[in-house]
C-alpha atoms as a PDB file:
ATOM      1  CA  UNK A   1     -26.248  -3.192  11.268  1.00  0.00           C
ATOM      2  CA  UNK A   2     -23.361  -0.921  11.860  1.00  0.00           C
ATOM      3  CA  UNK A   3     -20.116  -1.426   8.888  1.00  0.00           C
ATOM      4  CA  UNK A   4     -16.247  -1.192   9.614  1.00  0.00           C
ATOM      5  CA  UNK A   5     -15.529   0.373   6.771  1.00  0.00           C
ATOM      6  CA  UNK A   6     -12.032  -0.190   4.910  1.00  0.00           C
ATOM      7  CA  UNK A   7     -11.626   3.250   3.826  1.00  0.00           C
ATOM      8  CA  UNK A   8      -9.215   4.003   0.958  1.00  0.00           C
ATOM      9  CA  UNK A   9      -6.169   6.927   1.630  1.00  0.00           C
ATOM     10  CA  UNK A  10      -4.613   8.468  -1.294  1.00  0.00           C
ATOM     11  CA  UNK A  11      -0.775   7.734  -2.359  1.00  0.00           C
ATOM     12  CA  UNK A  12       0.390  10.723  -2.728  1.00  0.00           C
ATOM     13  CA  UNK A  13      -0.663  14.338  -1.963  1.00  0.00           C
ATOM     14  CA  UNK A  14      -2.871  16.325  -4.418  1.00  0.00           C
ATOM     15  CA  UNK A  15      -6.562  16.273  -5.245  1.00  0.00           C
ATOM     16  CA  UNK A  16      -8.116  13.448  -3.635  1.00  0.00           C
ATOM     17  CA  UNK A  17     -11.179  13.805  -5.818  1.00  0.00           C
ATOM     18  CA  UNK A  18      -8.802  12.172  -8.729  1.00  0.00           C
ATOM     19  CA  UNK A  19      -8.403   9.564  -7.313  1.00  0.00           C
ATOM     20  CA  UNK A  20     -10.832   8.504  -4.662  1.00  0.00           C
ATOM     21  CA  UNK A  21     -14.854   7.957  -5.277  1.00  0.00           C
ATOM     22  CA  UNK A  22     -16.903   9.999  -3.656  1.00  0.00           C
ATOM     23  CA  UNK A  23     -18.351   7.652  -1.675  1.00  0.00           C
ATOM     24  CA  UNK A  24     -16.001   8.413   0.708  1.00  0.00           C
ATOM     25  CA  UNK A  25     -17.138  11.841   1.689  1.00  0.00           C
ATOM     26  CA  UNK A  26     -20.544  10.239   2.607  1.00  0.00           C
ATOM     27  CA  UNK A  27     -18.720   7.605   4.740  1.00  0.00           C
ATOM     28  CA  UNK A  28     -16.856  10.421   6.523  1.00  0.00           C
ATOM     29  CA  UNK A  29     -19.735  12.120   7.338  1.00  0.00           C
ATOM     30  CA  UNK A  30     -21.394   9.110   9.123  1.00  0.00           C
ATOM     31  CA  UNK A  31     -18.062   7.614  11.038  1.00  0.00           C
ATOM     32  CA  UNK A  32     -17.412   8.887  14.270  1.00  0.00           C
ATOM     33  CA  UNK A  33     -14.518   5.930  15.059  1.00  0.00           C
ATOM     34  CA  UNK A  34     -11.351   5.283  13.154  1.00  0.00           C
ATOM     35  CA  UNK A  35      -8.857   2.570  13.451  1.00  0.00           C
ATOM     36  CA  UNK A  36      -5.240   4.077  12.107  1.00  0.00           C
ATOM     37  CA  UNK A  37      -1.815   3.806  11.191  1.00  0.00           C
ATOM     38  CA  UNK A  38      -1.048   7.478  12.535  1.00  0.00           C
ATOM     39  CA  UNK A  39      -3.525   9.489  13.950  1.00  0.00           C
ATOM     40  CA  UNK A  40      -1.902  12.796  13.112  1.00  0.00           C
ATOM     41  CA  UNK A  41      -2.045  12.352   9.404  1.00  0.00           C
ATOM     42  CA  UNK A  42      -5.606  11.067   9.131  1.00  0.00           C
ATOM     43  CA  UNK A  43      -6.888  13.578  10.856  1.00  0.00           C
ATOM     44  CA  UNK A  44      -5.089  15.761   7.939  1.00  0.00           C
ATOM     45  CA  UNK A  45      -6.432  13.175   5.480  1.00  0.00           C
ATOM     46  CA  UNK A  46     -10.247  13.495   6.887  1.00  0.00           C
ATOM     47  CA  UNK A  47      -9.847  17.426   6.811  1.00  0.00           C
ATOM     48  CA  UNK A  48      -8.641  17.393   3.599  1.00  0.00           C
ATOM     49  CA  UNK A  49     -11.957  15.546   2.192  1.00  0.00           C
ATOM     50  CA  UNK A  50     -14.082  17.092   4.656  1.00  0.00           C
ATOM     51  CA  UNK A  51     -13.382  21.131   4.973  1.00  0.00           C
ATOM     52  CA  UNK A  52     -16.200  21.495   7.581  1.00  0.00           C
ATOM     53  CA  UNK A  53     -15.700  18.082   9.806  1.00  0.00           C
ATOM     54  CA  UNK A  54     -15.579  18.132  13.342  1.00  0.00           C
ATOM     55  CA  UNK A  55     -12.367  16.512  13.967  1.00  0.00           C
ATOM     56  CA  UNK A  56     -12.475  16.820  17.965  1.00  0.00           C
ATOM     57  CA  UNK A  57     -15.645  15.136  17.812  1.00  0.00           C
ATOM     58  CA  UNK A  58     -13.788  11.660  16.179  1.00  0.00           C
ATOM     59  CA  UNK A  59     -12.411   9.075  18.087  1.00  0.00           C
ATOM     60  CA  UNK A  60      -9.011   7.403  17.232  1.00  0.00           C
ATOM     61  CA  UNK A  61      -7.096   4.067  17.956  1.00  0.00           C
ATOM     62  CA  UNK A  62      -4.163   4.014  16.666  1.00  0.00           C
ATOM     63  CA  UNK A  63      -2.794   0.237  15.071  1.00  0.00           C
ATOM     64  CA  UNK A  64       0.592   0.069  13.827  1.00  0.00           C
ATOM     65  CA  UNK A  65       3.761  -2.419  14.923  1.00  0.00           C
ATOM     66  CA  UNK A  66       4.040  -0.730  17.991  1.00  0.00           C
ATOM     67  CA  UNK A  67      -0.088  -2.038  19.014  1.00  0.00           C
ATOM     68  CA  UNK A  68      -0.175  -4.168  21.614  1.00  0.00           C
ATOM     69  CA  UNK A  69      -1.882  -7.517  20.142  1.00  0.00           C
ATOM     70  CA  UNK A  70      -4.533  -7.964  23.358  1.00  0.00           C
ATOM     71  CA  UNK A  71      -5.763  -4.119  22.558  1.00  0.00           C
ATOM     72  CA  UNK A  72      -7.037  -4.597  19.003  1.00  0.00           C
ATOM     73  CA  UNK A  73      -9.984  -6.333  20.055  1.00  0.00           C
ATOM     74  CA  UNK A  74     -11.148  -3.511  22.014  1.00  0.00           C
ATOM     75  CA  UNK A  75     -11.086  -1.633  19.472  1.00  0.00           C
ATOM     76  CA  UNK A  76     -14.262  -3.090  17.849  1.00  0.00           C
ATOM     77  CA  UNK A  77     -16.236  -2.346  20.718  1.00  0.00           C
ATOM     78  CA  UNK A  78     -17.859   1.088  19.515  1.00  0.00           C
ATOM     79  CA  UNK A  79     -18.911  -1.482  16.086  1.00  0.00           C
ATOM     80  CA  UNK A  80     -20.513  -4.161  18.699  1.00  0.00           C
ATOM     81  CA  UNK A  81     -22.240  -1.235  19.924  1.00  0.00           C
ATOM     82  CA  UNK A  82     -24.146  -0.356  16.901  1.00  0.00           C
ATOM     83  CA  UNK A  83     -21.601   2.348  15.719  1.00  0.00           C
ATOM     84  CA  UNK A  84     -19.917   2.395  12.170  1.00  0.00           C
ATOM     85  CA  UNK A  85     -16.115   2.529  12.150  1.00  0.00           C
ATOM     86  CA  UNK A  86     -13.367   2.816   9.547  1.00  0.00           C
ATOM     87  CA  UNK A  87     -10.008   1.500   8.841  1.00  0.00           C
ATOM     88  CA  UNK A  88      -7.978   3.751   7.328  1.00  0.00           C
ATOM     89  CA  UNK A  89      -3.992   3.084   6.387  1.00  0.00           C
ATOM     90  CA  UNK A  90      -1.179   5.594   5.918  1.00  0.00           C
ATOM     91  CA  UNK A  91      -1.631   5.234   1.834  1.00  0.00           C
ATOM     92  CA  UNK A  92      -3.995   3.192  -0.694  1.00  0.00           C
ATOM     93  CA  UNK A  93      -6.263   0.541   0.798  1.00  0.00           C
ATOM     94  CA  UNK A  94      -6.316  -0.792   4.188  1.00  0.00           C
ATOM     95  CA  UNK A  95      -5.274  -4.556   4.896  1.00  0.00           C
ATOM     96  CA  UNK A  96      -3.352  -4.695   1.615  1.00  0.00           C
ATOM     97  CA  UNK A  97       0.383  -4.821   3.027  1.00  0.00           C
ATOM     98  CA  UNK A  98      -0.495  -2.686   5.921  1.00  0.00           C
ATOM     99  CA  UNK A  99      -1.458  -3.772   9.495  1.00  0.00           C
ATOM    100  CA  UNK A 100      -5.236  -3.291   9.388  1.00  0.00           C
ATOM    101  CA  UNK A 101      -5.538  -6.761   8.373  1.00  0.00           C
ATOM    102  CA  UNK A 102      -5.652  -7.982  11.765  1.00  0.00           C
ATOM    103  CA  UNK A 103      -8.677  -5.362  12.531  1.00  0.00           C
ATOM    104  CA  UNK A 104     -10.751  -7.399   9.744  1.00  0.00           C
ATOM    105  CA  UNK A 105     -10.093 -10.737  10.358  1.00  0.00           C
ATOM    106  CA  UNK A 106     -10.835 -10.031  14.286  1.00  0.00           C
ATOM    107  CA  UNK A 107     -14.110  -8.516  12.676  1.00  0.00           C
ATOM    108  CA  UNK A 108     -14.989 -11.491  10.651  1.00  0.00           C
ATOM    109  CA  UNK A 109     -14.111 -13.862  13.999  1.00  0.00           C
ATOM    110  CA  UNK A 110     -17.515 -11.423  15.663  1.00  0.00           C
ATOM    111  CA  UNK A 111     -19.882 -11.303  12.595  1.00  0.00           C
ATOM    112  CA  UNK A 112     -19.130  -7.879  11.706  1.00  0.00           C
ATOM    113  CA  UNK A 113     -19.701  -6.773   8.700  1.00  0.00           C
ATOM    114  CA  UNK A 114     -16.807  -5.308   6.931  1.00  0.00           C
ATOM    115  CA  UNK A 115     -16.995  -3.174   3.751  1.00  0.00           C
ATOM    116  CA  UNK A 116     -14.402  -2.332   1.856  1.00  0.00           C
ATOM    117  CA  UNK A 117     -14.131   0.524  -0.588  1.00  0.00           C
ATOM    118  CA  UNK A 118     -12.786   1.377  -3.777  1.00  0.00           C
ATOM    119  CA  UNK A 119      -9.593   3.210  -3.916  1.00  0.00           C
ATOM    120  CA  UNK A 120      -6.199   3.273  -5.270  1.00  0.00           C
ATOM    121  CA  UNK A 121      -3.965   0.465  -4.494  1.00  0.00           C
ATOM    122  CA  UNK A 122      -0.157   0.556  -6.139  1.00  0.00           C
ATOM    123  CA  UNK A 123       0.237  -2.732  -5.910  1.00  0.00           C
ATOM    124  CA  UNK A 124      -2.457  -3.144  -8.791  1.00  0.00           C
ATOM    125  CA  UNK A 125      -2.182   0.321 -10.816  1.00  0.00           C
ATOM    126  CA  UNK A 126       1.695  -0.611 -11.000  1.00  0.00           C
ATOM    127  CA  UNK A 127       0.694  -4.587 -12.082  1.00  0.00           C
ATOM    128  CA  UNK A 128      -1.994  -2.813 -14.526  1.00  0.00           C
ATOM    129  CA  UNK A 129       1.018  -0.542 -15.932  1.00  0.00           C
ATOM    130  CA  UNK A 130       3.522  -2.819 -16.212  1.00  0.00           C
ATOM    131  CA  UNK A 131       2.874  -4.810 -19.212  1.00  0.00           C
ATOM    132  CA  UNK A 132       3.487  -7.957 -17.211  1.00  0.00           C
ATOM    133  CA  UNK A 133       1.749 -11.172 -16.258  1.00  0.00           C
ATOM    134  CA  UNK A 134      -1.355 -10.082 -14.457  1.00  0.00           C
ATOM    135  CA  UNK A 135      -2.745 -13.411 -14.206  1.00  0.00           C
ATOM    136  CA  UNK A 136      -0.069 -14.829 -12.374  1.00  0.00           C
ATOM    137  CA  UNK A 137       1.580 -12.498  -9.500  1.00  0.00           C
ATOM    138  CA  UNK A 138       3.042 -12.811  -6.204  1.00  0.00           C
ATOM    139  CA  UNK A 139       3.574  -9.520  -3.358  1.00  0.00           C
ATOM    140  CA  UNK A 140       6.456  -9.951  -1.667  1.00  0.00           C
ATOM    141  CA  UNK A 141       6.583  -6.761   0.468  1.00  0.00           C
ATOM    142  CA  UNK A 142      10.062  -5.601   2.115  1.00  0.00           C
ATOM    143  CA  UNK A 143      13.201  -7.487   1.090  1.00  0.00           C
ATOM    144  CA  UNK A 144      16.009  -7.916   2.854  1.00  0.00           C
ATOM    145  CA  UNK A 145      17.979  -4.825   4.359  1.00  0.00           C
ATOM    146  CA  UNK A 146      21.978  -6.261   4.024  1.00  0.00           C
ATOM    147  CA  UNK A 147      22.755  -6.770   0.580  1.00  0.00           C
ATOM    148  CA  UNK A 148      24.157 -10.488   0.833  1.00  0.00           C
ATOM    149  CA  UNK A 149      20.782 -11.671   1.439  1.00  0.00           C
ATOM    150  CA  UNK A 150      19.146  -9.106  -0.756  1.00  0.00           C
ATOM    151  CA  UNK A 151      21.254 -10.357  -4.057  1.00  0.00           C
ATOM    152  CA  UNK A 152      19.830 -13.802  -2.635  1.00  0.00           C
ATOM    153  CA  UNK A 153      16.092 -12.837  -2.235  1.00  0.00           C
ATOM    154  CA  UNK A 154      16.629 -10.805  -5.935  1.00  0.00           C
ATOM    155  CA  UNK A 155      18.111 -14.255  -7.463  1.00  0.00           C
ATOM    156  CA  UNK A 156      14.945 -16.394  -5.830  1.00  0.00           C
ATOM    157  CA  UNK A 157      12.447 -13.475  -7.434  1.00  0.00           C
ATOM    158  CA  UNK A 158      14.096 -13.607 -10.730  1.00  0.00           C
ATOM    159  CA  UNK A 159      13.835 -17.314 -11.278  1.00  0.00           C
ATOM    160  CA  UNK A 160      10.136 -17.158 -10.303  1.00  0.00           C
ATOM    161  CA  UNK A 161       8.972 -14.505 -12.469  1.00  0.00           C
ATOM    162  CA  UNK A 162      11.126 -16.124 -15.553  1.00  0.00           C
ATOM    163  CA  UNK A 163      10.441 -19.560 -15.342  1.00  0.00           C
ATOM    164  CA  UNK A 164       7.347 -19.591 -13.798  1.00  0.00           C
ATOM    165  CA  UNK A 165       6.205 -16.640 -15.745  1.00  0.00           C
ATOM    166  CA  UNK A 166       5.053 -15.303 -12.551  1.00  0.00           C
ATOM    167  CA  UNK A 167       5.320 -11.166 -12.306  1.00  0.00           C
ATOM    168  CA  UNK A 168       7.141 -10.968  -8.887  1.00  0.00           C
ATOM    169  CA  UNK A 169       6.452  -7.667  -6.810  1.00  0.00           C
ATOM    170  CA  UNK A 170       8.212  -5.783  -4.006  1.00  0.00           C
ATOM    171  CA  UNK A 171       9.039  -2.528  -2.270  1.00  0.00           C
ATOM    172  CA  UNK A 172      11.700  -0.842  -0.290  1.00  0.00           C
ATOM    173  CA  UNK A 173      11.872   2.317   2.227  1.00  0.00           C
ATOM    174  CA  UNK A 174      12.498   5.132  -0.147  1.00  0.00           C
ATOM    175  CA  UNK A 175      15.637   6.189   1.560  1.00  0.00           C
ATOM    176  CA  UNK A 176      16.907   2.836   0.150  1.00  0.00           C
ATOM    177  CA  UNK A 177      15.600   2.743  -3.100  1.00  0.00           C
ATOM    178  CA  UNK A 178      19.013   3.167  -5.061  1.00  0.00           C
ATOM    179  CA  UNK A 179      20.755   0.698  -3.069  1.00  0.00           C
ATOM    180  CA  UNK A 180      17.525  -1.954  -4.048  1.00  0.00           C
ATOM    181  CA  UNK A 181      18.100  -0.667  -7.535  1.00  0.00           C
ATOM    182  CA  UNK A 182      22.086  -0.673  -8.046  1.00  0.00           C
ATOM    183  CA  UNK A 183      21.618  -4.410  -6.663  1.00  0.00           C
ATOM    184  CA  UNK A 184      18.556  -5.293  -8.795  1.00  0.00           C
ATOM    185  CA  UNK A 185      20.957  -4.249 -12.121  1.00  0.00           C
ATOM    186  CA  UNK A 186      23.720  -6.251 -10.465  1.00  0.00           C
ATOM    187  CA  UNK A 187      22.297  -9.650  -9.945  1.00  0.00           C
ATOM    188  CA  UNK A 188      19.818  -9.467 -12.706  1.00  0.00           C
ATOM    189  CA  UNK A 189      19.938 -11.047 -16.151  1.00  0.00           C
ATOM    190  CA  UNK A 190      20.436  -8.131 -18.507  1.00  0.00           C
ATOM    191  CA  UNK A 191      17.705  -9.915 -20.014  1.00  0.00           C
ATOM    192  CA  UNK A 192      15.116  -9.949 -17.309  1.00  0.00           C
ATOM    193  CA  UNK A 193      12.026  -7.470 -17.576  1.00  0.00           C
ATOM    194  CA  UNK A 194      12.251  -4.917 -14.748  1.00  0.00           C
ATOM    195  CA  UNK A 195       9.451  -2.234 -13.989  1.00  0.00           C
ATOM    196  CA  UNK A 196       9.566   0.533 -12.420  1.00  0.00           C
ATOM    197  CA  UNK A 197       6.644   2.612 -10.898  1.00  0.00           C
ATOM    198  CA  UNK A 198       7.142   5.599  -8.542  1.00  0.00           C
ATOM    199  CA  UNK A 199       5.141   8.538  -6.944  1.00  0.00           C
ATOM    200  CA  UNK A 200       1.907   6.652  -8.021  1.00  0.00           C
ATOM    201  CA  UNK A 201      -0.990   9.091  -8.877  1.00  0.00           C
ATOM    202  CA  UNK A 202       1.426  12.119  -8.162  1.00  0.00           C
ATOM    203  CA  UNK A 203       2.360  14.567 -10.187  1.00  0.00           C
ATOM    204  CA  UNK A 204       5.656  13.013 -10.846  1.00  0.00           C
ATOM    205  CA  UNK A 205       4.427   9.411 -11.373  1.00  0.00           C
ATOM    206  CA  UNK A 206       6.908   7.325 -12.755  1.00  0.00           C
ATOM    207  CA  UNK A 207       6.246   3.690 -14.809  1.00  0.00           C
ATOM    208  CA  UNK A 208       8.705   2.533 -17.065  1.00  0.00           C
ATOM    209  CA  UNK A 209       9.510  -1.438 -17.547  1.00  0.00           C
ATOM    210  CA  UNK A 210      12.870  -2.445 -19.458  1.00  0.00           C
ATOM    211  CA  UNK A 211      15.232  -4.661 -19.193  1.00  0.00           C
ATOM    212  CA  UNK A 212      18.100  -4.795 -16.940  1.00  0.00           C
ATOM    213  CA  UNK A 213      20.320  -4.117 -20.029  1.00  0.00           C
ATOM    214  CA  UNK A 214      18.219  -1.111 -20.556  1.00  0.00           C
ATOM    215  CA  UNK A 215      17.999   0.321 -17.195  1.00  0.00           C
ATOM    216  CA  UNK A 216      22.557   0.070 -16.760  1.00  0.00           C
ATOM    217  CA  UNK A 217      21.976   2.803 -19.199  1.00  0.00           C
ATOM    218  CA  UNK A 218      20.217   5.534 -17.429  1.00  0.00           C
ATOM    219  CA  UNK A 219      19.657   4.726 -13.640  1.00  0.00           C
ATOM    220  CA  UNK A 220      17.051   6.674 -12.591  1.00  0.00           C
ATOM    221  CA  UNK A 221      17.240   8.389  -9.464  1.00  0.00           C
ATOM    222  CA  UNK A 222      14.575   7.688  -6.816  1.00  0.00           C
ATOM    223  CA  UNK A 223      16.017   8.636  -3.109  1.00  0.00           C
ATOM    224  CA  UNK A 224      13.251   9.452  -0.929  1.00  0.00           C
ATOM    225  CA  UNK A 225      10.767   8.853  -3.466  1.00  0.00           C
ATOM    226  CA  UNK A 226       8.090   5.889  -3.092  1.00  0.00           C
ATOM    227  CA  UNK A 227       7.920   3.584  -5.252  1.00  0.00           C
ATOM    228  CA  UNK A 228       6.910  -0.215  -6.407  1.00  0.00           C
ATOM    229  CA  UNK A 229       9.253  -2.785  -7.939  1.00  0.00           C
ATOM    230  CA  UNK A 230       7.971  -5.535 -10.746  1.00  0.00           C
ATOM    231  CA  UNK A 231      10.234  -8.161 -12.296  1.00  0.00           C
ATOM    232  CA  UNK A 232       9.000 -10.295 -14.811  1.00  0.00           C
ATOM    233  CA  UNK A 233       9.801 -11.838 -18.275  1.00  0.00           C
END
């Protein structure tokens, strides 16, 4: 029976092999039909793993928030067909906070059978780093752009993670990273836990958790730089 694959991408740029099992080269070498975020840098990605892989010879469709809805289903066809096929997301592991979600669960409506695959995911390595609650977590993506209903969103995450004891987790577009952060120190209890992991796996990876009161000290600077947000108790 052929497998749609859920193919882990690295986080950041450097030796794959670090962090990625091999499995994947195997996988590579037997998938002719990928389902991605941006065609351009998986075929980079799939070079990168695999020196001597055909790329012309691979097929892409390309799902991100621009896909029409109707199309995705098509997609599958190639897997209905007896071929294997992967999902395969700009960073970490497909479906987590990413679009291929709706590729699997469309899968799972057919009787496909998915497979997913180890890989790095910085939702979990930053949970696993942060000293905070692992048992009880919540993801809660992008928050707001403006700032009025940021310092709102910020408040409602606060009072979650300290009196429910529930590590609340988020992320921002790195060009807006020091605005999240001047407005996470702002609204904030100087008391409140806050964590802070960036360039996950890279050469500059980043974890530190304090609390706010620690972090007015020395603001670190993280323009441009992706990264993952914890607040907890």
């Amino acid at each position: 029976m052929a497998e749609l694959y859920l193919l882990p991408n690295v986080l950041h740029e450097g030796d794959w092999q670090n962090v990625l099992p091999a499995r994947v080269i195997e996988i590579i070498g037997k998938t002719r039909y990928y389902i991605v975020e941006n065609i351009r840098t998986t075929r980079r990605f799939l070079k990168q793993v695999d020196r001597n892989i055909d790329i012309d010879r691979l097929t892409f469709y390309e799902l991100n928030k621009h896909t029409d809805v109707d199309a995705i289903s098509g997609y599958l066809k190639p897997l209905e067909q007896g071929e294997n096929m992967a999902v395969v997301s700009e960073a970490g592991c497909p479906g987590v906070a990413d679009p291929g979600a709706s590729v699997v669960e469309i899968a799972h409506r057919k009787g496909l059978k998915v497979v997913p695959v180890v890989g790095p995911s910085s939702i979990l390595l930053a949970l696993m780093a942060s000293g905070m609650n692992g048992q009880n977590f919540a993801f809660n993506g992008y928050l707001p752009v403006r700032s009025p209903e940021r310092s709102r969103a910020i408040s409602a995450l606060e009072n979650k993670a300290v009196s429910g004891n529930q590590t609340q987790l988020f992320i921002e577009t790195p060009y807006r990273n020091n605005s999240l952060i001047a407005d996470l120190l702002k609204v904030c209890s100087p008391s409140t836990l806050l964590c802070i992991a960036a360039n996950l796996t890279g050469e500059n990876e980043f974890i530190a958790t304090k609390t706010v009161a620690q972090w007015k000290k020395q603001v670190p600077d993280l323009h441009k730089q992706p990264a993952i947000f914890l607040l907890g108790k």
